[in-house]
ModelCIF file with pLDDT and N, C-alpha, C, O atoms, coordinates in Angstrom:
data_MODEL
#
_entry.id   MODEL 
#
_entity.id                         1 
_entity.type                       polymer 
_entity.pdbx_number_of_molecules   1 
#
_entity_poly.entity_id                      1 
_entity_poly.type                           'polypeptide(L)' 
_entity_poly.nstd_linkage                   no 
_entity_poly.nstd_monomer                   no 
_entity_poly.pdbx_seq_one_letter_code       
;(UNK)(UNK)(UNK)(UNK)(UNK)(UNK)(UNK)(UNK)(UNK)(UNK)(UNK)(UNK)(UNK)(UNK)(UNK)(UNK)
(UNK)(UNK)(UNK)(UNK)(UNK)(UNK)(UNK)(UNK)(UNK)(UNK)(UNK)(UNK)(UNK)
;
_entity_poly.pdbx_seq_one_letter_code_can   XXXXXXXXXXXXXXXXXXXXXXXXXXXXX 
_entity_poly.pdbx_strand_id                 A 
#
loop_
_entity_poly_seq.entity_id 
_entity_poly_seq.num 
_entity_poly_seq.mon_id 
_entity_poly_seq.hetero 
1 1  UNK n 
1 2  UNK n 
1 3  UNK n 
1 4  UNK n 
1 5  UNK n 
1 6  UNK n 
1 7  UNK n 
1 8  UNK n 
1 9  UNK n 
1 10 UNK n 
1 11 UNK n 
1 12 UNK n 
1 13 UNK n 
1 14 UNK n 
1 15 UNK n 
1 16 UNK n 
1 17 UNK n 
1 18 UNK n 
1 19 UNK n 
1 20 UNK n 
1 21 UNK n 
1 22 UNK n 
1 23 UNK n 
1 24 UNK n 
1 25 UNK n 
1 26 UNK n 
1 27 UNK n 
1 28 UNK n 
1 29 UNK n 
#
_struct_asym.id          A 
_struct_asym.entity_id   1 
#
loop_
_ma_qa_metric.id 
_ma_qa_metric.mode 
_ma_qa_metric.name 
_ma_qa_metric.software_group_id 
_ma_qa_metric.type 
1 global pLDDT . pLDDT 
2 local  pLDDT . pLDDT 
#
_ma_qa_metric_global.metric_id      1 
_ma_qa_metric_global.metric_value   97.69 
_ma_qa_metric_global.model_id       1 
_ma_qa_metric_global.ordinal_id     1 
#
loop_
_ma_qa_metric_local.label_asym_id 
_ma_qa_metric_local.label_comp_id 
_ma_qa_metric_local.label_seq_id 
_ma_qa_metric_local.metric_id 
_ma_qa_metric_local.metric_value 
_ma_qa_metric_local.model_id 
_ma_qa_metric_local.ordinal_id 
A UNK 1  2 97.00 1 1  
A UNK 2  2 98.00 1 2  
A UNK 3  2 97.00 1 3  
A UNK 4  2 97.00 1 4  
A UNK 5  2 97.00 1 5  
A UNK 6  2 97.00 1 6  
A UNK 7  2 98.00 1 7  
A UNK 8  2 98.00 1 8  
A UNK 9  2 98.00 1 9  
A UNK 10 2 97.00 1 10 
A UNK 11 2 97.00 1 11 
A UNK 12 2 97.00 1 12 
A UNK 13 2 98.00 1 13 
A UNK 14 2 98.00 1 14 
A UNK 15 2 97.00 1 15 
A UNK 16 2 98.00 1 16 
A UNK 17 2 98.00 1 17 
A UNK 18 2 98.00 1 18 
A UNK 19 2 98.00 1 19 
A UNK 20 2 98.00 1 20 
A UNK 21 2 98.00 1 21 
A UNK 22 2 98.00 1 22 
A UNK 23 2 98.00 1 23 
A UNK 24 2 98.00 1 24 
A UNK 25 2 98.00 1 25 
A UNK 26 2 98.00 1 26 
A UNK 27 2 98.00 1 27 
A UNK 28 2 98.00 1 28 
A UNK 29 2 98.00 1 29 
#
loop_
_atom_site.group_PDB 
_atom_site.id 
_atom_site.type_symbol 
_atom_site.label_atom_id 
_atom_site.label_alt_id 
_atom_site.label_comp_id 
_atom_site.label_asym_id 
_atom_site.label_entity_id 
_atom_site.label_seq_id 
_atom_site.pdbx_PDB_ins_code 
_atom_site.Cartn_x 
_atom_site.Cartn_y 
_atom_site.Cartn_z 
_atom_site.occupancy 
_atom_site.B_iso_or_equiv 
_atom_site.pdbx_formal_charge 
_atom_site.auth_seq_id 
_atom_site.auth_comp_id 
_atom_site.auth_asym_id 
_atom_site.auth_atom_id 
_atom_site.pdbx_PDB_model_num 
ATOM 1   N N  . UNK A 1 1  ? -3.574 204.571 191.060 1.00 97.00 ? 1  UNK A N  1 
ATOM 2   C CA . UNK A 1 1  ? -3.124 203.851 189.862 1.00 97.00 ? 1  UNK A CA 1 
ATOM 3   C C  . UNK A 1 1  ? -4.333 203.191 189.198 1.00 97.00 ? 1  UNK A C  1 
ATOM 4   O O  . UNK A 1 1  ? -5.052 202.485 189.904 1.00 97.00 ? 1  UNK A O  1 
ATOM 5   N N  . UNK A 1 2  ? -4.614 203.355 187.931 1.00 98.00 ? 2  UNK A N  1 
ATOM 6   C CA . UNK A 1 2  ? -3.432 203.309 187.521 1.00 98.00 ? 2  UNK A CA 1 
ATOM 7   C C  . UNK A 1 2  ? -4.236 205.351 186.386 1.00 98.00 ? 2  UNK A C  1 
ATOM 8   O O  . UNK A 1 2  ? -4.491 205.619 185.212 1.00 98.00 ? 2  UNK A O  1 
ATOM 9   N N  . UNK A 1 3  ? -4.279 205.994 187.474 1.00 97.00 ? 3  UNK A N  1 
ATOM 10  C CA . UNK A 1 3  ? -4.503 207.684 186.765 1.00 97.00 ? 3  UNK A CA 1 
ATOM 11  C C  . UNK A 1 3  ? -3.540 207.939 185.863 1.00 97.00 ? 3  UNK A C  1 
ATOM 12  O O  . UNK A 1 3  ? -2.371 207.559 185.910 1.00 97.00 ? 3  UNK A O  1 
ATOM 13  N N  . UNK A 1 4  ? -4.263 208.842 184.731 1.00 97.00 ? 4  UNK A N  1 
ATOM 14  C CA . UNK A 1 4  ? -2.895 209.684 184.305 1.00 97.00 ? 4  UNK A CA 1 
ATOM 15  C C  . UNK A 1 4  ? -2.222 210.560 185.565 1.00 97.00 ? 4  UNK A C  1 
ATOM 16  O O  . UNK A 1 4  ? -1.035 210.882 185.607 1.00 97.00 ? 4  UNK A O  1 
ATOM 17  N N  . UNK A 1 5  ? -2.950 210.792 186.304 1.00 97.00 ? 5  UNK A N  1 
ATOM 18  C CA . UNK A 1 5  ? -2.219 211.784 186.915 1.00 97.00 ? 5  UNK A CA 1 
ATOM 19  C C  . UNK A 1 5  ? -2.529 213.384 186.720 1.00 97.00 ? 5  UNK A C  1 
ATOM 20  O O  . UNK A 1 5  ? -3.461 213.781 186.022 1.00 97.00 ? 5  UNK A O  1 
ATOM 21  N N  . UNK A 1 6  ? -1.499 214.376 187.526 1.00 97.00 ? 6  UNK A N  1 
ATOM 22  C CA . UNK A 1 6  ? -2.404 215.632 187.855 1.00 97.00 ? 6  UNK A CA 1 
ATOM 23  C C  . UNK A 1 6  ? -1.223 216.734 187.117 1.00 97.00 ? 6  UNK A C  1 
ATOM 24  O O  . UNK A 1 6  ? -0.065 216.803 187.528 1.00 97.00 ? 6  UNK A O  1 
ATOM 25  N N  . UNK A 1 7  ? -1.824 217.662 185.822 1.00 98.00 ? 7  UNK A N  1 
ATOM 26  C CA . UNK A 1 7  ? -0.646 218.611 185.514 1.00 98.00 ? 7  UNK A CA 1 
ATOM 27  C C  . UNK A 1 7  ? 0.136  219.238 186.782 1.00 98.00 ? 7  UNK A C  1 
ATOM 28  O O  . UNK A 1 7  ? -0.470 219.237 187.854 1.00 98.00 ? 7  UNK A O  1 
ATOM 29  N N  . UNK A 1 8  ? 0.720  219.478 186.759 1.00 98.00 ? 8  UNK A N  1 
ATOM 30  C CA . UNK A 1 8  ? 1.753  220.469 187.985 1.00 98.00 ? 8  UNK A CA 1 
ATOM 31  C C  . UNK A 1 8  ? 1.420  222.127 187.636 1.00 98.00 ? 8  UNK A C  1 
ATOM 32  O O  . UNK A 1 8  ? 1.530  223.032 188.464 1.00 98.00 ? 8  UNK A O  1 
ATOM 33  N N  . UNK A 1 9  ? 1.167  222.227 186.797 1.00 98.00 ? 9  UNK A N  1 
ATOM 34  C CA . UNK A 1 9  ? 1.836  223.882 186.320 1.00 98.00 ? 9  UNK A CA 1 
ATOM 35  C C  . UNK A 1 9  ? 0.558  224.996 186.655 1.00 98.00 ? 9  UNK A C  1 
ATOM 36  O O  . UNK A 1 9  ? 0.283  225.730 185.705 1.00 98.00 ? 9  UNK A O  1 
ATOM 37  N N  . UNK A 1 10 ? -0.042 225.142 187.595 1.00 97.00 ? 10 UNK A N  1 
ATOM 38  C CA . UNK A 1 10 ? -0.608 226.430 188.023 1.00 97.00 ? 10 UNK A CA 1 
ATOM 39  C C  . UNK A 1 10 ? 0.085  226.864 189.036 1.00 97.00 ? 10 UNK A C  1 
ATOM 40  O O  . UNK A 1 10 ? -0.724 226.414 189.847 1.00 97.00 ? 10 UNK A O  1 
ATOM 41  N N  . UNK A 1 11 ? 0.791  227.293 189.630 1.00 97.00 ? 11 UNK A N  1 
ATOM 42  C CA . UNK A 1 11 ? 1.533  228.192 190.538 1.00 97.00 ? 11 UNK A CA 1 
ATOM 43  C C  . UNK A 1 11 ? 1.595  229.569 189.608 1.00 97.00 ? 11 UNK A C  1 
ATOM 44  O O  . UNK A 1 11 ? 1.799  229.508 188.396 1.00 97.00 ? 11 UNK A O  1 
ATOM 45  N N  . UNK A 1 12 ? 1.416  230.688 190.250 1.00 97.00 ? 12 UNK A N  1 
ATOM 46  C CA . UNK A 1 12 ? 1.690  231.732 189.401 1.00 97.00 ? 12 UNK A CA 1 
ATOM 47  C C  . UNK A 1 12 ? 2.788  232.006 188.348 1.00 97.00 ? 12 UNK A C  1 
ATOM 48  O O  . UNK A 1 12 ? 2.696  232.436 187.199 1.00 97.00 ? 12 UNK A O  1 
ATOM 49  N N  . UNK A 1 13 ? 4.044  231.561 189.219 1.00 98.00 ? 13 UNK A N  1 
ATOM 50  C CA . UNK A 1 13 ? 5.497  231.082 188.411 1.00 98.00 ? 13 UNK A CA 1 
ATOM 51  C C  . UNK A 1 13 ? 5.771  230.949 187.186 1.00 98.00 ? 13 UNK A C  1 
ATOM 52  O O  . UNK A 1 13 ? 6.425  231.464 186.279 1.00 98.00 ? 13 UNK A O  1 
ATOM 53  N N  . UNK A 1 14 ? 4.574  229.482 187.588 1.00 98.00 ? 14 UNK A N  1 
ATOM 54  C CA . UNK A 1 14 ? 4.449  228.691 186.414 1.00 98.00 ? 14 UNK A CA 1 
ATOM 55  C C  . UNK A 1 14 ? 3.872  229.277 185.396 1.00 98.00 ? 14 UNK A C  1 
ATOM 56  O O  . UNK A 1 14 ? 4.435  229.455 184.316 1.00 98.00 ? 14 UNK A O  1 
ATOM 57  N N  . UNK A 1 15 ? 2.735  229.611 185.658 1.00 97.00 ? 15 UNK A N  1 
ATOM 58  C CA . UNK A 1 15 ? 1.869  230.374 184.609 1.00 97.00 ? 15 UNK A CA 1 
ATOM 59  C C  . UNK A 1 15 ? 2.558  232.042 184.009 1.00 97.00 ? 15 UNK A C  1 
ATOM 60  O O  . UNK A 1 15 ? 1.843  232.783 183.334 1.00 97.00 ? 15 UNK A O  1 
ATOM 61  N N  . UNK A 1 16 ? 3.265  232.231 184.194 1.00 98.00 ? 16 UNK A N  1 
ATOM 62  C CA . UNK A 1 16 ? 4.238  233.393 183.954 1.00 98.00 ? 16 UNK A CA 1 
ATOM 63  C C  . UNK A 1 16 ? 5.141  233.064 182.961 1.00 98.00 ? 16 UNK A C  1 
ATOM 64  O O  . UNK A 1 16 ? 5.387  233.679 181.924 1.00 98.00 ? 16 UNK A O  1 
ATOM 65  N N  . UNK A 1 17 ? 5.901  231.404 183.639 1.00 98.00 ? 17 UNK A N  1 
ATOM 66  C CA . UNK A 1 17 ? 7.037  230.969 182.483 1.00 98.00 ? 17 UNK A CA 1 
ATOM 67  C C  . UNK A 1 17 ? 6.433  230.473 181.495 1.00 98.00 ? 17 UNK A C  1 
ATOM 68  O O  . UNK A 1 17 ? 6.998  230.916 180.495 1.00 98.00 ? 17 UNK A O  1 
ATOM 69  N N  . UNK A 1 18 ? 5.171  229.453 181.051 1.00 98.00 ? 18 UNK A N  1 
ATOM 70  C CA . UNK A 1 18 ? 4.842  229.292 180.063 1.00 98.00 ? 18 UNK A CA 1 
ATOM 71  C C  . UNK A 1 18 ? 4.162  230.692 179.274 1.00 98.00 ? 18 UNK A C  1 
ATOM 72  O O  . UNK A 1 18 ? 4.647  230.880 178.159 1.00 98.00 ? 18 UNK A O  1 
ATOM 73  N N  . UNK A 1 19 ? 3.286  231.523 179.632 1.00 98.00 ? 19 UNK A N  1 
ATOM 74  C CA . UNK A 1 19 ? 3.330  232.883 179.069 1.00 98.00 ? 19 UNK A CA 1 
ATOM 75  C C  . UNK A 1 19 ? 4.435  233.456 178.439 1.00 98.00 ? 19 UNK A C  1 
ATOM 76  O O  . UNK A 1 19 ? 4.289  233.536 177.219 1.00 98.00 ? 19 UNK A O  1 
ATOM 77  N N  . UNK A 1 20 ? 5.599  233.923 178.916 1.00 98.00 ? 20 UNK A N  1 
ATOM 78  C CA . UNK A 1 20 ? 7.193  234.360 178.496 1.00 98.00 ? 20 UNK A CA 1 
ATOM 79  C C  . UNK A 1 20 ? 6.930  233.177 177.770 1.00 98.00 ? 20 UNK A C  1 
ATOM 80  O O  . UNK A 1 20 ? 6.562  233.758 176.748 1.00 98.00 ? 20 UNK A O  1 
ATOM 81  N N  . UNK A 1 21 ? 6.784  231.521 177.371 1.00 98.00 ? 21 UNK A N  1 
ATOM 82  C CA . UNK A 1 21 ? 7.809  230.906 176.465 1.00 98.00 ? 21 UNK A CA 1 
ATOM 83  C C  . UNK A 1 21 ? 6.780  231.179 175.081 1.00 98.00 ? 21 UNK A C  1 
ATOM 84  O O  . UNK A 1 21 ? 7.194  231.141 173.922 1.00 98.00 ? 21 UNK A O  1 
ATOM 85  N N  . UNK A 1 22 ? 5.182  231.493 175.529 1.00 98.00 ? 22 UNK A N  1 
ATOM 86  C CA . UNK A 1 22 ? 4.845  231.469 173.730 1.00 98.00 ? 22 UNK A CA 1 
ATOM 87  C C  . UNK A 1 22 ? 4.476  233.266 173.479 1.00 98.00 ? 22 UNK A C  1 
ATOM 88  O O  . UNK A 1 22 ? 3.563  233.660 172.754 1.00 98.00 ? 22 UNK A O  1 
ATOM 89  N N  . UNK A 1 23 ? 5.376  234.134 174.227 1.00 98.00 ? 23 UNK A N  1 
ATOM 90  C CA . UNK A 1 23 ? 5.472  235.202 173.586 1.00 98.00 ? 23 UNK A CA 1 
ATOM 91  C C  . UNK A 1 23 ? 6.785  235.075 172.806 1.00 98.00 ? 23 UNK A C  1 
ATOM 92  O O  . UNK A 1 23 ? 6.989  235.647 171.735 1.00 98.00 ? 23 UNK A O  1 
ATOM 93  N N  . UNK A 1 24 ? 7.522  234.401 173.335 1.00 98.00 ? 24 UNK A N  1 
ATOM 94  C CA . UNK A 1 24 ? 8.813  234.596 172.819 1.00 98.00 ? 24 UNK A CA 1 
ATOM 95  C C  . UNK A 1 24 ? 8.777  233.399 171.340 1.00 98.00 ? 24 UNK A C  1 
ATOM 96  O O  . UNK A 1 24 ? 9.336  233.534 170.252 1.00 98.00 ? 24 UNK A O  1 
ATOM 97  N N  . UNK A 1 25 ? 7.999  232.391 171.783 1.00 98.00 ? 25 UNK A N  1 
ATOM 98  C CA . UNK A 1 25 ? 7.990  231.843 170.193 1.00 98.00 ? 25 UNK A CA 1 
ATOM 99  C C  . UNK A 1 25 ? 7.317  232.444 169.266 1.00 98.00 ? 25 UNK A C  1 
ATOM 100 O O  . UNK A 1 25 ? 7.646  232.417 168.080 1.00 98.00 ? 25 UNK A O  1 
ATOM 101 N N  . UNK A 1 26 ? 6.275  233.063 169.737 1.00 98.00 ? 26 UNK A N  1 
ATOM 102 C CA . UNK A 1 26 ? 5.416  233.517 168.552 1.00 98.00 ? 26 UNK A CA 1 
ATOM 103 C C  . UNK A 1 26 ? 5.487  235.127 168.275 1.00 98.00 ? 26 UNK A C  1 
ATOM 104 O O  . UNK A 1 26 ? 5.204  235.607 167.178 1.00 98.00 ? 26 UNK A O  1 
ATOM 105 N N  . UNK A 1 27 ? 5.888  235.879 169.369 1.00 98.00 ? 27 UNK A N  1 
ATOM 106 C CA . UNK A 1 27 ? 5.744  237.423 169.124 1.00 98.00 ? 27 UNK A CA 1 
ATOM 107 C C  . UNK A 1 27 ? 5.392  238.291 169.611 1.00 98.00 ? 27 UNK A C  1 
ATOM 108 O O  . UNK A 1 27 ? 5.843  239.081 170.442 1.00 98.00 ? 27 UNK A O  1 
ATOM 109 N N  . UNK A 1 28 ? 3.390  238.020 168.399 1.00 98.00 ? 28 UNK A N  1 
ATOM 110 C CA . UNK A 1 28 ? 2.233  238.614 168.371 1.00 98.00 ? 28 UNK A CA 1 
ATOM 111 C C  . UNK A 1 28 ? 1.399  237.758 168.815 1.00 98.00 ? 28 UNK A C  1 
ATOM 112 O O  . UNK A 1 28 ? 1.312  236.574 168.491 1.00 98.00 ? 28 UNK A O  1 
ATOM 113 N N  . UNK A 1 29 ? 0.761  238.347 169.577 1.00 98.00 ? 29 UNK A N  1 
ATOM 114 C CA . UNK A 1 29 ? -1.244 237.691 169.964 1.00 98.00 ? 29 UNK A CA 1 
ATOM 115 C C  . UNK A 1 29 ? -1.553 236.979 168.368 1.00 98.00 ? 29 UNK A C  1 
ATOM 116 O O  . UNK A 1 29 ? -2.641 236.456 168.125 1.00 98.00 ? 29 UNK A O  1 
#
């Protein structure tokens, strides 16, 4: 304390579901 603190999201999973969420918002590369 008093850290921000540590992102969570590298697990492969993870990095898969945020991938799928900005193909699906955006499309195209």
């Amino acid at each position: 304390y008093p850290g921000r603190g540590y992102l969570q999201a590298y697990n492969d999973n993870a990095i898969a579901d945020f991938q799928t969420y900005v193909q699906q918002k955006y499309q195209t590369l």
